[in-house]
C-alpha atoms as a PDB file:
ATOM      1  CA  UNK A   1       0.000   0.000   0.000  1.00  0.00           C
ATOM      2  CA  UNK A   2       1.273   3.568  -0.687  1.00  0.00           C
ATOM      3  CA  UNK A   3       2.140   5.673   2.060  1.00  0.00           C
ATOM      4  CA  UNK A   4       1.437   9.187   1.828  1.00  0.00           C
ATOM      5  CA  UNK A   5       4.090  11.854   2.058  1.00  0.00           C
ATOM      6  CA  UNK A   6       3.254  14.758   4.175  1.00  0.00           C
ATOM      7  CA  UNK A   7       3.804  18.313   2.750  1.00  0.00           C
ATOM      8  CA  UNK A   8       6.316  20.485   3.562  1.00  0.00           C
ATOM      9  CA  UNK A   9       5.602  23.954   5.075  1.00  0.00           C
ATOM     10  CA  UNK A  10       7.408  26.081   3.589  1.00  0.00           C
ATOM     11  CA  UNK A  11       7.514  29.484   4.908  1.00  0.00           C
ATOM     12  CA  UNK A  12       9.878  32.957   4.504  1.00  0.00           C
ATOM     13  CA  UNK A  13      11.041  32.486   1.492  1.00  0.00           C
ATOM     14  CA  UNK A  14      13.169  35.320   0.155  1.00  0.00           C
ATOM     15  CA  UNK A  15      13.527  37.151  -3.030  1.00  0.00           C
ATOM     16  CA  UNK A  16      16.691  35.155  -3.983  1.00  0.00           C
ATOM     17  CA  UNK A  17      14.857  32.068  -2.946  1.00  0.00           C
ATOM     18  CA  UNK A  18      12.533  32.512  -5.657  1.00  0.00           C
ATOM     19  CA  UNK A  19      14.619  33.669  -8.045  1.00  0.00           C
ATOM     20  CA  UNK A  20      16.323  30.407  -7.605  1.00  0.00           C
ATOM     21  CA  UNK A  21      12.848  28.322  -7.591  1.00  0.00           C
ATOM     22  CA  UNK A  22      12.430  30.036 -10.986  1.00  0.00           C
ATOM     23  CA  UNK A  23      15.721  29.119 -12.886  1.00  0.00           C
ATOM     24  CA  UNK A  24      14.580  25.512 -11.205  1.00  0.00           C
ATOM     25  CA  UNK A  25      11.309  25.320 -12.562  1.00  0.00           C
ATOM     26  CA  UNK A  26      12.037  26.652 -15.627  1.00  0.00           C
ATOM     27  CA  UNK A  27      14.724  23.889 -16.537  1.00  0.00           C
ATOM     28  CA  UNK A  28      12.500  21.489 -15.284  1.00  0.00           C
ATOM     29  CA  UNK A  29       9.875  22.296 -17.622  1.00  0.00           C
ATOM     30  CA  UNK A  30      11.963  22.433 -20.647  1.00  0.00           C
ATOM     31  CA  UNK A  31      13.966  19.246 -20.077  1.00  0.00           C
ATOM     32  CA  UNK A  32      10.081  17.865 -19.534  1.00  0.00           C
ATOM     33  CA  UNK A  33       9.029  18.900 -23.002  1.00  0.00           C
ATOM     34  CA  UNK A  34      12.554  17.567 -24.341  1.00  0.00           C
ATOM     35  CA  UNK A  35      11.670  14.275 -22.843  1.00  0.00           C
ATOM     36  CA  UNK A  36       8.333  14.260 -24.108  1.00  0.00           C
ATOM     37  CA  UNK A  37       9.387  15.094 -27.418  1.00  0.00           C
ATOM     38  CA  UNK A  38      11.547  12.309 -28.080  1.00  0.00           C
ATOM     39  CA  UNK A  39       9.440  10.112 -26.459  1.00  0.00           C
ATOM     40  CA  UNK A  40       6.692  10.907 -29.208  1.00  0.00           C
ATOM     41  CA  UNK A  41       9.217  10.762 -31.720  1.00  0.00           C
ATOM     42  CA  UNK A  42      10.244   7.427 -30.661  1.00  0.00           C
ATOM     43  CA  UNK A  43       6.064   6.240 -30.499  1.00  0.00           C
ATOM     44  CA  UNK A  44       5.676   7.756 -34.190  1.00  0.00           C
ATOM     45  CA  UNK A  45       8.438   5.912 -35.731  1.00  0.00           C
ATOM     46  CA  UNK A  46       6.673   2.566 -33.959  1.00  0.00           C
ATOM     47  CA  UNK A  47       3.322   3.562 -35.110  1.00  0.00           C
ATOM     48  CA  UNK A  48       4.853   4.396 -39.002  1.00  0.00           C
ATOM     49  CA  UNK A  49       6.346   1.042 -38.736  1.00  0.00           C
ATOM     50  CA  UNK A  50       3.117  -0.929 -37.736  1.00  0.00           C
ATOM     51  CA  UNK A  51       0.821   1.186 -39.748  1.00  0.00           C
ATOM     52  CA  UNK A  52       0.706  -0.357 -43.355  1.00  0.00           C
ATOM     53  CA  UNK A  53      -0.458  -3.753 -41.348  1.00  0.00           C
ATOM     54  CA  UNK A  54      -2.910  -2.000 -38.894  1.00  0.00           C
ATOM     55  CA  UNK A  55      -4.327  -0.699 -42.060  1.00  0.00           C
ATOM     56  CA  UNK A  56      -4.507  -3.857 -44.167  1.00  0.00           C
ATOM     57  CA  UNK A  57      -6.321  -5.539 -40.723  1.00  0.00           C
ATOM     58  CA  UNK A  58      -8.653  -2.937 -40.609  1.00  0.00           C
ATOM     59  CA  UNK A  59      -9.631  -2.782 -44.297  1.00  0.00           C
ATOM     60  CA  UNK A  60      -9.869  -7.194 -43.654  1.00  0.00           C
ATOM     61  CA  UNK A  61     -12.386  -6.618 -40.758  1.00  0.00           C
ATOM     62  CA  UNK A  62     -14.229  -3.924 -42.087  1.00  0.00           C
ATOM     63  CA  UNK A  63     -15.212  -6.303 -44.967  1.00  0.00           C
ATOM     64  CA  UNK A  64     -15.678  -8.871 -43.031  1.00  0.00           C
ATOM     65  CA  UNK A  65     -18.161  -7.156 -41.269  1.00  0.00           C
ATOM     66  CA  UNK A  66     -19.861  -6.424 -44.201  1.00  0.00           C
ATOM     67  CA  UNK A  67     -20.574 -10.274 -45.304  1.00  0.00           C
ATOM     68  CA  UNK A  68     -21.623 -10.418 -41.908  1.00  0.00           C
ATOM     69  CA  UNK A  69     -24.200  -7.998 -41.521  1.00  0.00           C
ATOM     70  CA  UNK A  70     -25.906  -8.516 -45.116  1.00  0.00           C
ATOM     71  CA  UNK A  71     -26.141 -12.298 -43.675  1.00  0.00           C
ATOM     72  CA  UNK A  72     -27.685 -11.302 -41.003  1.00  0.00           C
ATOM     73  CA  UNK A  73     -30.262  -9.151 -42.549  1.00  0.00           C
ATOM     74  CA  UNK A  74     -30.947 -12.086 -44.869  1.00  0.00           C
ATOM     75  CA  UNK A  75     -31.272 -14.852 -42.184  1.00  0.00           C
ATOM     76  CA  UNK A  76     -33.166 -12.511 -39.726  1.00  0.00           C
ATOM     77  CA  UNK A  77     -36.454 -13.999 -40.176  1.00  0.00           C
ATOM     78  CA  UNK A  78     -34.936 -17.352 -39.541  1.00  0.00           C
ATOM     79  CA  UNK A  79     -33.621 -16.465 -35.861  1.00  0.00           C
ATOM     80  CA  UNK A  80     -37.437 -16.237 -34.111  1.00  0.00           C
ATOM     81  CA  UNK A  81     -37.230 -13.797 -31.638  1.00  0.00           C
ATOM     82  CA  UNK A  82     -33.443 -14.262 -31.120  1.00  0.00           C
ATOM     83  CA  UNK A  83     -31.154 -10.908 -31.733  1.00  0.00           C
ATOM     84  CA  UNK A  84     -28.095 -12.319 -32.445  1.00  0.00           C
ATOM     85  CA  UNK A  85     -26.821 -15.948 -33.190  1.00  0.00           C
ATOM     86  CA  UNK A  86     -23.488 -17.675 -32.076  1.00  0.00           C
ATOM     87  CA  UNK A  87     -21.213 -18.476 -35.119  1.00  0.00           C
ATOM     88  CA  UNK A  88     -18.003 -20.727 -35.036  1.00  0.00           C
ATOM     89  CA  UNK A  89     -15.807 -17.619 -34.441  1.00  0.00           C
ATOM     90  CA  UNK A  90     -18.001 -14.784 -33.214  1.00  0.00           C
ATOM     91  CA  UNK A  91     -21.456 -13.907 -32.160  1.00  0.00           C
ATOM     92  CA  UNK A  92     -22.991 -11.959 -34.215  1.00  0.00           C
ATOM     93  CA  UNK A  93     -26.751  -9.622 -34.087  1.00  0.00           C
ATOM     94  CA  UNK A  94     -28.991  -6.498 -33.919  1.00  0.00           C
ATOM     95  CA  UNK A  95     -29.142  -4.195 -30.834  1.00  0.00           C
ATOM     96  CA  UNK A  96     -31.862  -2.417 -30.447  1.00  0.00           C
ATOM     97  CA  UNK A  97     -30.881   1.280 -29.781  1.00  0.00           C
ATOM     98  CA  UNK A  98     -32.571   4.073 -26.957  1.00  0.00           C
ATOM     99  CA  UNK A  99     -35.863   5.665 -28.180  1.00  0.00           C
ATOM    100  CA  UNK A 100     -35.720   8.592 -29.309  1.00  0.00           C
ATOM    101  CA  UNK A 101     -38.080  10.974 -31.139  1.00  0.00           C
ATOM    102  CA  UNK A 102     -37.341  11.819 -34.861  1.00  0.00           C
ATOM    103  CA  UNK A 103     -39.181  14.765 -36.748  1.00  0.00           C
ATOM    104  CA  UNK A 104     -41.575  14.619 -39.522  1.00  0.00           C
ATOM    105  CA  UNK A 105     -40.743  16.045 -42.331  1.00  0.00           C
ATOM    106  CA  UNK A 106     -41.085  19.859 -42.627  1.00  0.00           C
ATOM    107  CA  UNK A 107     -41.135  20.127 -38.757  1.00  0.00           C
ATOM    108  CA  UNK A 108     -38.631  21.252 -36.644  1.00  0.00           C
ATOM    109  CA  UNK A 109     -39.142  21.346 -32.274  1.00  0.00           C
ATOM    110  CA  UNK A 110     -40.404  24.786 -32.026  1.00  0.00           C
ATOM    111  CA  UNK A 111     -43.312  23.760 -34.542  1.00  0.00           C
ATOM    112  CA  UNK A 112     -43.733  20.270 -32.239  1.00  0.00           C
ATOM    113  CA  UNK A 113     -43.532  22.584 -28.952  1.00  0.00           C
ATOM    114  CA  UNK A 114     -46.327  24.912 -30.565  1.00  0.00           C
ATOM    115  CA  UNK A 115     -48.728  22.417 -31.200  1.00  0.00           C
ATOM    116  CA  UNK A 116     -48.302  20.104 -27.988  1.00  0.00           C
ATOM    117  CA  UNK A 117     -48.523  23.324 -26.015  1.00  0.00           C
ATOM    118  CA  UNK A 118     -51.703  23.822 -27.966  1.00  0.00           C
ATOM    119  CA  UNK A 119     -53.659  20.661 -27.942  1.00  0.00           C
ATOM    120  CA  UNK A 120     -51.470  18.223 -25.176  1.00  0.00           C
ATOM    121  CA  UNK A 121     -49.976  20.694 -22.712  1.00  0.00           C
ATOM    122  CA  UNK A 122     -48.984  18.108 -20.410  1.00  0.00           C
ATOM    123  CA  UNK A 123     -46.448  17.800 -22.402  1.00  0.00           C
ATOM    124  CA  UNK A 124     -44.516  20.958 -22.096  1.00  0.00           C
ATOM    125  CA  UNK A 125     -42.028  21.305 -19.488  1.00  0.00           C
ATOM    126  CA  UNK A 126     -41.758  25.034 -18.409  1.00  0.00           C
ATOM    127  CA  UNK A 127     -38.003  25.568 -16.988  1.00  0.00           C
ATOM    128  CA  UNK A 128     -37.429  28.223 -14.318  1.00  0.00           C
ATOM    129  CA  UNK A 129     -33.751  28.983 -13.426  1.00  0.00           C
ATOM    130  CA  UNK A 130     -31.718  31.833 -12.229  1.00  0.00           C
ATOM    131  CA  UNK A 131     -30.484  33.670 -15.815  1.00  0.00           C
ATOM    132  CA  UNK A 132     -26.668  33.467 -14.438  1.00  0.00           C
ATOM    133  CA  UNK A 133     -25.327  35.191 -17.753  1.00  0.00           C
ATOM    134  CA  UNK A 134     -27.218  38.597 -17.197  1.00  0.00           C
ATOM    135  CA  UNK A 135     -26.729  38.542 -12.986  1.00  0.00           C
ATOM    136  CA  UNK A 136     -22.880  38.785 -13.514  1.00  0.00           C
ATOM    137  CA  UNK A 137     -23.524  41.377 -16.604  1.00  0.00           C
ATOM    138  CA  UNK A 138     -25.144  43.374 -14.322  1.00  0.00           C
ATOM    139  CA  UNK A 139     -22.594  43.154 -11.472  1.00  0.00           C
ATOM    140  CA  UNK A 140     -21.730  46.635 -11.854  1.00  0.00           C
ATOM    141  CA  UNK A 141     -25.017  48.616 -11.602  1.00  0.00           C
ATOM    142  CA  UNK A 142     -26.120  50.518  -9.115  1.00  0.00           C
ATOM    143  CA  UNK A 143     -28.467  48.648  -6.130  1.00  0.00           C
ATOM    144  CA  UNK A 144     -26.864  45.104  -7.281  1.00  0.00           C
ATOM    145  CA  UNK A 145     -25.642  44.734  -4.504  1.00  0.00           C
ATOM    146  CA  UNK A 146     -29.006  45.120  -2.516  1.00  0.00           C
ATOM    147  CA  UNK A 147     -30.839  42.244  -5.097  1.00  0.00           C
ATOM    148  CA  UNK A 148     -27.623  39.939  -4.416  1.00  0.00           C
ATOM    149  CA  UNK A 149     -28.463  40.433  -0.331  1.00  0.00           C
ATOM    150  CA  UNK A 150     -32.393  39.200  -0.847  1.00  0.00           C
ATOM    151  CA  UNK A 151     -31.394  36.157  -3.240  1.00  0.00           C
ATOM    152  CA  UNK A 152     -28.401  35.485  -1.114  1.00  0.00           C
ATOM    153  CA  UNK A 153     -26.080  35.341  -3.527  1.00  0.00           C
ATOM    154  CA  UNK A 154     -22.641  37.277  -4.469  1.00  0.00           C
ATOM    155  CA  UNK A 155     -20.602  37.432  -7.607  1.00  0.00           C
ATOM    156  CA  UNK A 156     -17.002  35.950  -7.391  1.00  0.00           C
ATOM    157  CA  UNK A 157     -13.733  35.584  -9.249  1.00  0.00           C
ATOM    158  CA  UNK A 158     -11.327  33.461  -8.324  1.00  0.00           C
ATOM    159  CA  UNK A 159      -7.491  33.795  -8.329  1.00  0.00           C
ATOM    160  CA  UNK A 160      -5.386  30.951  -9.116  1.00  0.00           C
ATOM    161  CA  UNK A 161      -1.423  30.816  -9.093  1.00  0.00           C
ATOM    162  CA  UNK A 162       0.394  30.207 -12.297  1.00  0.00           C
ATOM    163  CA  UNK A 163       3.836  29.639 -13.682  1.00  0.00           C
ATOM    164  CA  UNK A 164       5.404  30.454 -17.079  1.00  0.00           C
ATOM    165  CA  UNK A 165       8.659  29.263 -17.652  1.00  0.00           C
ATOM    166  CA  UNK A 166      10.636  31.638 -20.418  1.00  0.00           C
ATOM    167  CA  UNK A 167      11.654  29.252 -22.391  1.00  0.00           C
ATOM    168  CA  UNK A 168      13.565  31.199 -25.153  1.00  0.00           C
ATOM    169  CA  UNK A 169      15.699  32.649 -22.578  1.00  0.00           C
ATOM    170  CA  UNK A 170      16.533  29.331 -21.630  1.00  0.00           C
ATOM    171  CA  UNK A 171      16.902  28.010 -24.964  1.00  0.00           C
ATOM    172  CA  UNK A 172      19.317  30.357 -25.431  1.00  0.00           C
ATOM    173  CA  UNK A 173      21.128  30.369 -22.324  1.00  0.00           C
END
């Protein structure tokens, strides 16, 4: 089982400190991406090397597949209420997919909405929600602040700590 390490505290750290934490990261990070780069140099040259077969098995099964599926349209009928059949080598079948509702032609889902809302109105949904967008538009107005007091809310941004290493300063260093 893995033991966990505890973090350090690290506290008072001076100008020079960071300075030093910088040059440090920075060299990290680039000998990262020079490890990673020959590493996916290395993968490509595998993959070019395997990729005329991977091909010619791919264009095998997908025509396999083929044969398979016009036989099973053909023998359907001959299964009974059976989906699929076993075969020597594989099994082989029809799933039957999620329902889902499909259009008519000429109709698109405001035209459906319209005319359930007209005739079957139990089924329309009618979704209420907070409009999020124009609250943190209208951050800035005057009295915003009372409305975010009586719905007991408050508009944040968060700060979050980032490094960039310079990299062409190091590449030419």
């Amino acid at each position: 089982m893995a033991t966990r390490e505890k973090k350090k505290v690290i506290k008072g750290v001076t100008t020079e400190m960071a300075q030093d934490a910088s040059a440090a990261y920075a060299k990290a990070h680039v000998s990262l991406q020079s490890i990673e780069a020959k590493m996916n140099e290395e993968i490509n040259k595998i993959k070019e090397k395997y990729q005329d077969k991977i091909t010619e098995q791919e264009e095998k099964k997908d025509e396999q597949f083929v044969i398979l599926e016009v036989y099973a349209i053909e023998q359907k009928d001959n299964w009974g209420k059976a989906k699929s059949i076993d075969m020597l080598h594989s099994r082989i079948g029809f799933r039957t997919g999620t329902p889902k509702l499909k259009l008519d032609k000429g109709f698109n889902w405001t035209s459906v909405t319209s005319l359930l809302d007209e005739h079957y109105p139990f089924y329309i949904r009618m979704v209420k929600e907070p409009n999020k967008e124009q609250l943190i538009a209208d951050r800035e107005i005057e009295g915003f602040d009372k409305i975010c007091k009586k719905a007991h809310i408050s508009v944040v941004q968060d700060e979050t700590f980032f490094v960039e290493p310079k990299v062409e300063e190091l590449a030419t260093a």
